[in-house]
N, C-alpha and C. Protein backbone atom coordinates (compact mmCIF):
# COMPACT_ATOMS: atom_id res chain seq x y z
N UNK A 1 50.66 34.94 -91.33
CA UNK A 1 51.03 33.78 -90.55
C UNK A 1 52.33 33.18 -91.08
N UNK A 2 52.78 33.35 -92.73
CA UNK A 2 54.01 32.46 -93.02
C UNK A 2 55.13 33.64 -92.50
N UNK A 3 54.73 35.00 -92.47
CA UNK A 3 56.17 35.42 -91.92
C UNK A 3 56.37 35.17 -90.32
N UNK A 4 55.37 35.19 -89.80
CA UNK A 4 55.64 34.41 -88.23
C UNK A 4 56.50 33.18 -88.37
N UNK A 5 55.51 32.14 -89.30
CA UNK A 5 56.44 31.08 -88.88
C UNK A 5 57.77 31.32 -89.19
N UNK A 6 57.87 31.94 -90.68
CA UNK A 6 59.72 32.15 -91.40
C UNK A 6 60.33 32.89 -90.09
N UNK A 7 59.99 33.95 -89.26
CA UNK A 7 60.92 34.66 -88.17
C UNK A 7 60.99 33.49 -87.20
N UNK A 8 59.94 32.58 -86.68
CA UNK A 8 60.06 31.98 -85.84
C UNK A 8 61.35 30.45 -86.31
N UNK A 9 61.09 30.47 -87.46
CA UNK A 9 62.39 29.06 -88.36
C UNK A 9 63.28 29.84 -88.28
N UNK A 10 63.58 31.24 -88.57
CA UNK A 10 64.88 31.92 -88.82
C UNK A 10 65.14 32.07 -87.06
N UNK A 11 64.77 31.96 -86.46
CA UNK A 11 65.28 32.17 -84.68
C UNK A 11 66.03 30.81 -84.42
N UNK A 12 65.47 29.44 -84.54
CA UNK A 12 65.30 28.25 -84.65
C UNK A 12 66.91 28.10 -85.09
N UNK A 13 66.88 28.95 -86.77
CA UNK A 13 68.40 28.55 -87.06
C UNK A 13 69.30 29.08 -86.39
N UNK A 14 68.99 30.21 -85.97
CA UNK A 14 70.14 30.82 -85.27
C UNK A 14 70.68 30.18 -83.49
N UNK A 15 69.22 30.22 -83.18
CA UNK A 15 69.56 29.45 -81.61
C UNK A 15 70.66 28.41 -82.05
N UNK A 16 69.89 27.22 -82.73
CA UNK A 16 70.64 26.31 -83.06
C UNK A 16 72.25 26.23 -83.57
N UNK A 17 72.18 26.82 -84.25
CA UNK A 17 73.66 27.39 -84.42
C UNK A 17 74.54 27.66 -83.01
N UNK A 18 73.50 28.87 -82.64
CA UNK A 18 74.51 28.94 -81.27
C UNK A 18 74.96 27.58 -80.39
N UNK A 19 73.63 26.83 -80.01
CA UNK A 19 73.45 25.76 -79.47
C UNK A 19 74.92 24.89 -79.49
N UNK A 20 75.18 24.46 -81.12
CA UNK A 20 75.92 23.98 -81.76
C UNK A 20 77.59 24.16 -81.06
N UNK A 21 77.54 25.51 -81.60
CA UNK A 21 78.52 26.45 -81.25
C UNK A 21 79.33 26.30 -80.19
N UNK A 22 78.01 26.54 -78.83
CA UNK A 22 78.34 26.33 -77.40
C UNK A 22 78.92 25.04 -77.19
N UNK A 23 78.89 23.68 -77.62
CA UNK A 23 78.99 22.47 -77.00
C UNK A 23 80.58 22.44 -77.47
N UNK A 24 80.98 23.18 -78.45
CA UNK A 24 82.30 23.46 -79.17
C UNK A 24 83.28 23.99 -78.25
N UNK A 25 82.40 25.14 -77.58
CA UNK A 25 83.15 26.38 -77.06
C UNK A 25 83.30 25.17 -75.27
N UNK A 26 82.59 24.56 -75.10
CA UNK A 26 82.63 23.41 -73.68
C UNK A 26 83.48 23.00 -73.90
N UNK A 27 83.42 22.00 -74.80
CA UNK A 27 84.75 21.01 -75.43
C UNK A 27 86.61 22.12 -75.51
N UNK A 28 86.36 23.34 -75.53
CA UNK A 28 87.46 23.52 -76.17
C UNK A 28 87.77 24.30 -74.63
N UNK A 29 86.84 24.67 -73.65
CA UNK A 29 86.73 24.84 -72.53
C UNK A 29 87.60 24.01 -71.53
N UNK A 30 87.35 22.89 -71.83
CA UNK A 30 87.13 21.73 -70.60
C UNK A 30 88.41 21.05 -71.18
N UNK A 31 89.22 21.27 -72.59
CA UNK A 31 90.51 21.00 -73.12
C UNK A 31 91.74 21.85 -72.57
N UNK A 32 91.14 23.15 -72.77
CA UNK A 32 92.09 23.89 -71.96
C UNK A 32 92.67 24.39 -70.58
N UNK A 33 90.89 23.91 -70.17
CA UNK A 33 91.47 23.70 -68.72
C UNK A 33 92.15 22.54 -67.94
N UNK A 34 91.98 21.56 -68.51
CA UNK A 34 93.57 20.04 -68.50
C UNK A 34 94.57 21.07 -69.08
N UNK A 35 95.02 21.91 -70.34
CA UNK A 35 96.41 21.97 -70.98
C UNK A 35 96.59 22.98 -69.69
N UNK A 36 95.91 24.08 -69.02
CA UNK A 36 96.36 24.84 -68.65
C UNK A 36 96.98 24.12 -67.06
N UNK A 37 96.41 23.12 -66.57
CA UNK A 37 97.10 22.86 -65.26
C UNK A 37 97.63 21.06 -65.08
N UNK A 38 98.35 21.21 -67.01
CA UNK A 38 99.35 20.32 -67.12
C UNK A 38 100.29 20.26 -65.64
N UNK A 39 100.78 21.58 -65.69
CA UNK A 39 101.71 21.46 -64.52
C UNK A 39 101.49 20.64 -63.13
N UNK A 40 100.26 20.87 -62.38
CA UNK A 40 99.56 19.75 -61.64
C UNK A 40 99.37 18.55 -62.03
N UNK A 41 98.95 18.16 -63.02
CA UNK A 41 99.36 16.91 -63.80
C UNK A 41 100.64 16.15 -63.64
N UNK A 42 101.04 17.25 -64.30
CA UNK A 42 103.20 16.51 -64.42
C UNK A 42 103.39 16.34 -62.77
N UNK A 43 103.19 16.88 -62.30
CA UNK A 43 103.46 17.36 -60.64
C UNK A 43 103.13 15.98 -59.94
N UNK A 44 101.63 15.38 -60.50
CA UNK A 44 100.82 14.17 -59.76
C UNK A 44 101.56 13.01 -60.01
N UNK A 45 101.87 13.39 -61.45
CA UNK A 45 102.74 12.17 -62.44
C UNK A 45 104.00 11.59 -61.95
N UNK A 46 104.95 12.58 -61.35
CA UNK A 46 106.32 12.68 -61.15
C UNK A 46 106.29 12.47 -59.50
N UNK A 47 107.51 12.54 -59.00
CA UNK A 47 107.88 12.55 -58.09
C UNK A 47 108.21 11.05 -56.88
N UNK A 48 107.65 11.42 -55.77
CA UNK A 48 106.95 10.19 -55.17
C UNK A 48 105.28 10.06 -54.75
N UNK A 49 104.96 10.09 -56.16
CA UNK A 49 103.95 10.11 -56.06
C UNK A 49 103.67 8.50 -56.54
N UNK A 50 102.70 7.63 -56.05
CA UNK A 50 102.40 5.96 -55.74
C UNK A 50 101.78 6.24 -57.38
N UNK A 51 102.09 5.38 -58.30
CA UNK A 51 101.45 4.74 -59.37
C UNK A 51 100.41 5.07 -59.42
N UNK A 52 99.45 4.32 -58.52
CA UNK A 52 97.73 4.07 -58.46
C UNK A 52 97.44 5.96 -58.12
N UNK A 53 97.71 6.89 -57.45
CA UNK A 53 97.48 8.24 -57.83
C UNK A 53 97.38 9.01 -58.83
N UNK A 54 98.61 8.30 -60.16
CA UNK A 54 98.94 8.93 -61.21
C UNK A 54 97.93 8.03 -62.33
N UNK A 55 97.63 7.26 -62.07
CA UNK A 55 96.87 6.50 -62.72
C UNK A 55 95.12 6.64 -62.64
N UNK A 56 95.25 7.38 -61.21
CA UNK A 56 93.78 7.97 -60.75
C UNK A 56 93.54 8.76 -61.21
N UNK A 57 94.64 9.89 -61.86
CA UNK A 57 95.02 11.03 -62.16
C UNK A 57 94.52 10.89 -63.71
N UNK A 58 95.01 9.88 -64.59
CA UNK A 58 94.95 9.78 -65.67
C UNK A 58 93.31 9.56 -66.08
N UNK A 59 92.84 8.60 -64.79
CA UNK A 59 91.66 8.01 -65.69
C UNK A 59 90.51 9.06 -65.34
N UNK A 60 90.64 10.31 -64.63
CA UNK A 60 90.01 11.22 -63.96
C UNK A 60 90.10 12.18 -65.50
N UNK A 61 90.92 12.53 -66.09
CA UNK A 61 91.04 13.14 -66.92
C UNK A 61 90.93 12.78 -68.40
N UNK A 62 90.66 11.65 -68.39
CA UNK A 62 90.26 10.14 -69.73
C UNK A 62 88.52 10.66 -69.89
N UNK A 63 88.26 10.42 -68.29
CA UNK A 63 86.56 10.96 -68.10
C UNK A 63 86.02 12.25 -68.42
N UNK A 64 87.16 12.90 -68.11
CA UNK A 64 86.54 14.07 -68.53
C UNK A 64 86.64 14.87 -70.09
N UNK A 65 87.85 14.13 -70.73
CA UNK A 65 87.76 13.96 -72.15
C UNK A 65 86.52 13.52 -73.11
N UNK A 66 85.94 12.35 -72.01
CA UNK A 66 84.84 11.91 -72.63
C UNK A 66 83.25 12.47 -72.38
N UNK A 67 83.35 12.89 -71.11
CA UNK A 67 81.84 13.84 -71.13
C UNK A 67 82.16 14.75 -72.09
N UNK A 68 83.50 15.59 -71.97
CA UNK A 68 83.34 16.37 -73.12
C UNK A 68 83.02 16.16 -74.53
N UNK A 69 82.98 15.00 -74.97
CA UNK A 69 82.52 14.64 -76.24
C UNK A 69 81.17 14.00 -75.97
N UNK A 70 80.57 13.57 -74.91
CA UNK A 70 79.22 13.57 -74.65
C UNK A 70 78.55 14.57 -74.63
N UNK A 71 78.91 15.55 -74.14
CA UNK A 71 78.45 17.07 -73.72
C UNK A 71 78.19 17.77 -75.08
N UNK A 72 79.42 17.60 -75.90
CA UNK A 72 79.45 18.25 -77.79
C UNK A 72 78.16 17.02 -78.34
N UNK A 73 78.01 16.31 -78.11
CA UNK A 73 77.59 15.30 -78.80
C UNK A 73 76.15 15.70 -78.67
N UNK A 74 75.28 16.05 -77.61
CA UNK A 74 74.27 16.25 -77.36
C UNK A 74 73.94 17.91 -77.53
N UNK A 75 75.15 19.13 -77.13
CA UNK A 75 74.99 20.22 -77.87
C UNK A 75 74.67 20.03 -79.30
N UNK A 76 75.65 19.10 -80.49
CA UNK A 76 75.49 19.27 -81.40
C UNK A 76 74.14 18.72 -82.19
N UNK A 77 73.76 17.46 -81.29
CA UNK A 77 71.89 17.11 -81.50
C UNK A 77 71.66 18.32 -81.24
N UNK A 78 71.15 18.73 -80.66
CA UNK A 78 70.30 19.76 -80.08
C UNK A 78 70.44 20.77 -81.21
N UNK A 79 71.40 21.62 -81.47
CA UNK A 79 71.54 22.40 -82.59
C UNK A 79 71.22 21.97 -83.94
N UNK A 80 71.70 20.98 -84.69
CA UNK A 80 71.90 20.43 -86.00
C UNK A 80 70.32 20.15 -85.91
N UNK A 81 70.17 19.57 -84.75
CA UNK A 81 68.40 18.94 -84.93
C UNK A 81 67.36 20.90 -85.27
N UNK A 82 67.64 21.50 -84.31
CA UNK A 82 66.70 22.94 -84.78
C UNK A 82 67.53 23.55 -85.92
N UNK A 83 67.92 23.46 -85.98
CA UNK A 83 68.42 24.05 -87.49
C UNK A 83 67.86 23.51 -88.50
N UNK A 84 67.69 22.18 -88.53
CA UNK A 84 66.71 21.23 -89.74
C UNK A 84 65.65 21.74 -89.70
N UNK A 85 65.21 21.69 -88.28
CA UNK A 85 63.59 21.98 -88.12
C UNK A 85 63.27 23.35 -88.77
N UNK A 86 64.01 24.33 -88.20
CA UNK A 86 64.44 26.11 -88.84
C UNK A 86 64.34 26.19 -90.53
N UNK A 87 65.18 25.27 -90.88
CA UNK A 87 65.00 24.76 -92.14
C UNK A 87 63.83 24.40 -93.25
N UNK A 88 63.27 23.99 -92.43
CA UNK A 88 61.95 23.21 -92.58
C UNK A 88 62.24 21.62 -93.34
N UNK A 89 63.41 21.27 -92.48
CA UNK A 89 63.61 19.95 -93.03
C UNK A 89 62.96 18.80 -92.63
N UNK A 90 63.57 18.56 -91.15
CA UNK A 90 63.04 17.46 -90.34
C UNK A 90 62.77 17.70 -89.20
N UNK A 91 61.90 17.60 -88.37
CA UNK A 91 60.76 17.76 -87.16
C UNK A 91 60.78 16.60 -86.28
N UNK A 92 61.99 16.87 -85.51
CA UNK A 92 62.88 15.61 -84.42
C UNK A 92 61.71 15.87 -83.01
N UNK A 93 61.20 15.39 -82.25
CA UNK A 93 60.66 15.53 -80.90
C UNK A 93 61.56 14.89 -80.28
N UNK A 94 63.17 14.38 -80.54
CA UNK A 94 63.77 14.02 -79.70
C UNK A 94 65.13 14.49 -78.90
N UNK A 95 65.11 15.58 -80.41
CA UNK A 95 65.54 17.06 -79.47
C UNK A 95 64.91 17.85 -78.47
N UNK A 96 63.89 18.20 -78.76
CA UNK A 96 63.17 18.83 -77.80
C UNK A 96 63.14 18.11 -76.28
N UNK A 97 63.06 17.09 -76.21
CA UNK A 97 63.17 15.88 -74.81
C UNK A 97 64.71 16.13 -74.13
N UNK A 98 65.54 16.40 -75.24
CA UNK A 98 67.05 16.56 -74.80
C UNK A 98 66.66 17.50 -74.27
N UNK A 99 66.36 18.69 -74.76
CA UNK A 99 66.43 20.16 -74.54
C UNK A 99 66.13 19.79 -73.30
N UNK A 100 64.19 20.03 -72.77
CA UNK A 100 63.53 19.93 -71.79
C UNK A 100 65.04 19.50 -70.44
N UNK A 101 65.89 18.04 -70.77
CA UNK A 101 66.28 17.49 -70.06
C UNK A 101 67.59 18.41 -69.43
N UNK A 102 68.13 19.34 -70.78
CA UNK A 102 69.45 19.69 -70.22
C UNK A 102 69.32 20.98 -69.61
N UNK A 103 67.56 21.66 -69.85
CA UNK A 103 67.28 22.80 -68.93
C UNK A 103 67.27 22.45 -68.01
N UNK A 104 66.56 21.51 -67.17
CA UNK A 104 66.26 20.92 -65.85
C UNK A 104 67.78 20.75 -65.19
N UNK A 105 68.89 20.38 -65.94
CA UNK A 105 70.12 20.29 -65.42
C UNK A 105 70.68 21.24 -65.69
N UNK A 106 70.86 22.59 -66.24
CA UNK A 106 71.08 23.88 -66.24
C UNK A 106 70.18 24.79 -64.72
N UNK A 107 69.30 24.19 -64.73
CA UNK A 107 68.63 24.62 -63.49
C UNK A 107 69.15 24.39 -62.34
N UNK A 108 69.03 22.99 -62.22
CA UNK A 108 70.00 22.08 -60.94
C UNK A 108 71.46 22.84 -60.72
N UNK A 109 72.06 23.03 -61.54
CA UNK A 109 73.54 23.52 -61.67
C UNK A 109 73.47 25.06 -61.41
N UNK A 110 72.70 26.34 -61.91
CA UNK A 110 72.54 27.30 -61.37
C UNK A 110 72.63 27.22 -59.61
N UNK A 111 71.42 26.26 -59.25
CA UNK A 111 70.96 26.85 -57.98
C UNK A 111 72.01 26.32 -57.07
N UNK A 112 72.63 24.58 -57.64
CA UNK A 112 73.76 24.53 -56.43
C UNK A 112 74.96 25.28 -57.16
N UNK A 113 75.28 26.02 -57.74
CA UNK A 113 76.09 26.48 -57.77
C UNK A 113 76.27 27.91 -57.04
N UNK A 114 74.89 28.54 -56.75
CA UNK A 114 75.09 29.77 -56.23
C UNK A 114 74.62 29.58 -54.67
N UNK A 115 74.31 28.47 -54.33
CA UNK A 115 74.42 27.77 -53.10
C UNK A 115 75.63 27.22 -52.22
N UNK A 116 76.64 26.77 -52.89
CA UNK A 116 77.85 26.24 -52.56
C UNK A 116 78.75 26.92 -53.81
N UNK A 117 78.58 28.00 -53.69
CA UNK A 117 79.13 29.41 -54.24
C UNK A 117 81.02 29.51 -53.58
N UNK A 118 81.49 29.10 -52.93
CA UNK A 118 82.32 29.12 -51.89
C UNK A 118 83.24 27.66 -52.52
N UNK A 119 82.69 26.50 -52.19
CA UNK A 119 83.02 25.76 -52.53
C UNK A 119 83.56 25.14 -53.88
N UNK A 120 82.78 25.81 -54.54
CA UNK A 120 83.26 25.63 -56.27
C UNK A 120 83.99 26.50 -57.30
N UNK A 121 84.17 27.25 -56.72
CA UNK A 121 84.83 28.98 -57.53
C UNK A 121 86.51 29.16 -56.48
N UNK A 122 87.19 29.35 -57.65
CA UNK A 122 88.57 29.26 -56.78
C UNK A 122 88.40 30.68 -56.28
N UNK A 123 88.12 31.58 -56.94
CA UNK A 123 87.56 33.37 -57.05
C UNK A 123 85.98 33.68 -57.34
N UNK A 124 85.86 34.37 -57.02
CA UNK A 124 84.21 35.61 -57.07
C UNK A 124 84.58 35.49 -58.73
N UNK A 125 85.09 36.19 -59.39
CA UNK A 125 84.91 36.25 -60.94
C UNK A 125 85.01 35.48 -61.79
N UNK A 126 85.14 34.10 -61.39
CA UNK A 126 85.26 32.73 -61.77
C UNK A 126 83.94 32.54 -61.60
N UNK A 127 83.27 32.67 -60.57
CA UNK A 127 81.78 32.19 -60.34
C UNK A 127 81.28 32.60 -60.63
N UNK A 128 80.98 33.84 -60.78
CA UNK A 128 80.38 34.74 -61.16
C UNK A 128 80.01 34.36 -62.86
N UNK A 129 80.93 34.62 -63.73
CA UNK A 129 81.04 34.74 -64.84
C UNK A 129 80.35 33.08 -65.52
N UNK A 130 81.15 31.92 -64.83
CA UNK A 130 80.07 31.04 -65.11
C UNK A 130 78.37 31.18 -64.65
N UNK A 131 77.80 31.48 -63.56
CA UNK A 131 76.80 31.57 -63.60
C UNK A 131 76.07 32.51 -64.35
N UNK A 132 77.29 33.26 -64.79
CA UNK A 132 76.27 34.36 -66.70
C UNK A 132 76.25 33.25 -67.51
N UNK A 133 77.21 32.72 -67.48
CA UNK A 133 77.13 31.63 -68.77
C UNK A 133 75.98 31.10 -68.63
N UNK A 134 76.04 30.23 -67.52
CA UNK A 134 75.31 29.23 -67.70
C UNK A 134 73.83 29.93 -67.75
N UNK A 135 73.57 31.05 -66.95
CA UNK A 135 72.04 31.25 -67.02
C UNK A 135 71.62 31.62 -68.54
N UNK A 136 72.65 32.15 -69.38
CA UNK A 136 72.57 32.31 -70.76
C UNK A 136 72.52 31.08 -71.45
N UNK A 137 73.07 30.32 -71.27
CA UNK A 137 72.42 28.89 -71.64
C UNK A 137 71.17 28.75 -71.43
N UNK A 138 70.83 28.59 -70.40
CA UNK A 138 69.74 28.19 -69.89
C UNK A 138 68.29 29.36 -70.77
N UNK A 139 68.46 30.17 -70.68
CA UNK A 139 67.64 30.97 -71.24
C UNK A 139 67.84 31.12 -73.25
N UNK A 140 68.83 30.43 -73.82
CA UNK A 140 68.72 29.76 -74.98
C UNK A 140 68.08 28.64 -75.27
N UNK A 141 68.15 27.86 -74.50
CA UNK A 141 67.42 26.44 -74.27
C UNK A 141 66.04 26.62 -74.13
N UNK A 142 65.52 27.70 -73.23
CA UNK A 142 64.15 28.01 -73.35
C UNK A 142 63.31 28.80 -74.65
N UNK A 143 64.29 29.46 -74.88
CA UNK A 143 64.08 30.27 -76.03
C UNK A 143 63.67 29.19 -77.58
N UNK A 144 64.62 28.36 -77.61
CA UNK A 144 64.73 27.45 -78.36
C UNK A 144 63.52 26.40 -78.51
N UNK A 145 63.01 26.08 -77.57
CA UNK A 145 61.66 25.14 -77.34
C UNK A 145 60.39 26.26 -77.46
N UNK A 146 60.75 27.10 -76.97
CA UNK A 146 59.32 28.06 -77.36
C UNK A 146 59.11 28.34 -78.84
N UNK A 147 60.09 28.91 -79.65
CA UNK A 147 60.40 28.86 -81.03
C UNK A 147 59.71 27.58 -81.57
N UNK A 148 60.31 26.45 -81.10
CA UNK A 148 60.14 25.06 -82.24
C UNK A 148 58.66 25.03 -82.08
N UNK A 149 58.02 25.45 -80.28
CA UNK A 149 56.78 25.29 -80.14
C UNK A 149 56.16 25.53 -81.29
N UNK A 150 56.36 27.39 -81.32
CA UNK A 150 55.37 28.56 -82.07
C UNK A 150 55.52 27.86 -83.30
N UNK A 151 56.56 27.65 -83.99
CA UNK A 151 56.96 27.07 -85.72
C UNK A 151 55.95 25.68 -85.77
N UNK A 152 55.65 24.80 -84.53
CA UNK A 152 54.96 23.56 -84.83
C UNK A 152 53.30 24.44 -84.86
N UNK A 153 52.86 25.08 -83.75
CA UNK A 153 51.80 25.49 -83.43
C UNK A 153 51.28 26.44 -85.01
N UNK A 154 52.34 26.79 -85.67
CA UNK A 154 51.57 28.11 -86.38
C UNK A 154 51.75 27.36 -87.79
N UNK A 155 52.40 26.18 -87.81
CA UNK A 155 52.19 25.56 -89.01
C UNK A 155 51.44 24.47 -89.09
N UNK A 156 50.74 24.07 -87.93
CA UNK A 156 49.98 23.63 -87.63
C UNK A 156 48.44 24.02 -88.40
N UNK A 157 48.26 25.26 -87.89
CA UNK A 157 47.31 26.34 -87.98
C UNK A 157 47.34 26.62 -89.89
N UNK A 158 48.36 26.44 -90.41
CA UNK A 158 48.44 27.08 -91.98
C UNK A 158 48.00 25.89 -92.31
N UNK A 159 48.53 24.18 -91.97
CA UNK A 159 47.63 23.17 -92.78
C UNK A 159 46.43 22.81 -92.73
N UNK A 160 46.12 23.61 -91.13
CA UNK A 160 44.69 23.09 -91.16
C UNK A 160 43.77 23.89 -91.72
N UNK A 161 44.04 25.31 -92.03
CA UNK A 161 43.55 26.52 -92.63
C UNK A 161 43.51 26.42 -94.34
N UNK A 162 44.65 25.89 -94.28
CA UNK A 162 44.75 24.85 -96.04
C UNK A 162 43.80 23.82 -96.42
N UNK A 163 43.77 23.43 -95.54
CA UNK A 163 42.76 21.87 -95.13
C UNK A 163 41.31 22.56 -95.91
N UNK A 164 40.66 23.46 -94.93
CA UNK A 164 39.69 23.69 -94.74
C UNK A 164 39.46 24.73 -96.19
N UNK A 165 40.32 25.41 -96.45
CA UNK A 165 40.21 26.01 -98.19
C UNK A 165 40.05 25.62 -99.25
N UNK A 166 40.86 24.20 -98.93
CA UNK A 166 40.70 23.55 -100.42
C UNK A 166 39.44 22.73 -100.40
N UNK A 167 38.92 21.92 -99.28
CA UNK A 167 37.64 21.50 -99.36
C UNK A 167 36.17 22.41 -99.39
């Protein structure tokens, strides 16, 4: 039973890690895609284009600076938190609530995305390729809660099996 749980903590660290990882790889995502269509930017900025556009422009892209550090912020709970747990440090249930929450919105986002497939993909291999992503997310996230499950459930089982030995 302790090498179950140790494979099931050693999965834990690794998801988590990835977890971690991913909210990095968003952030550095969602950075480059502002640097890369600066040019539309400068474009909105310049010209005769009315103030209040360029300013719409700005605070549109202020926002999205900042989910992106919402987005890392809650990848990096999510990871740092199973990695402790993997650890056998600290045993958060308020990761797991994140998790639960950002599958349900990994879900939502799959299905309208391959629904209004047309509408959101400038190209087929644009869409495409995010909906690998994301379903690979999504199937880390599950992976990840089943793990913390089995690691709570089977160490569960060793204290109460302890319990019952020593008395």
């Amino acid at each position: 039973m302790q090498r179950e749980i140790r494979r099931y903590s050693d999965y834990l660290v690794s998801i988590g890690t990835g977890v971690a990882l991913f909210g990095i790889w968003t952030v550095v995502r969602m950075i480059m895609g502002i640097i890369l269509e600066r040019e539309t930017i400068i474009g909105e900025m310049q010209g005769d284009v009315e103030l209040s556009k360029s300013l719409i422009f700005i605070t549109i892209s202020a926002i999205l600076v900042l989910l992106s550090l919402f987005i890392l912020s809650i990848h990096m709970y999510i990871g740092l938190s199973a990695r402790s747990e993997g650890l056998g440090l600290k045993k958060k249930n308020g990761y797991l609530i994140a998790t639960v929450v950002y599958t349900v919105i990994y879900c939502i986002g799959i299905i309208s995305e391959i629904l209004f497939f047309q509408g959101y993909f400038k190209n087929v291999i644009d869409g495409v390729v995010t909906i690998i992503i994301d379903i690979t997310m999504l199937i880390t996230f599950v992976e990840l809660m089943i793990n913390a499950i089995r690691v709570r459930k089977l160490s569960g089982k060793l204290t109460e099996a302890g319990c019952k030995n020593a008395g």
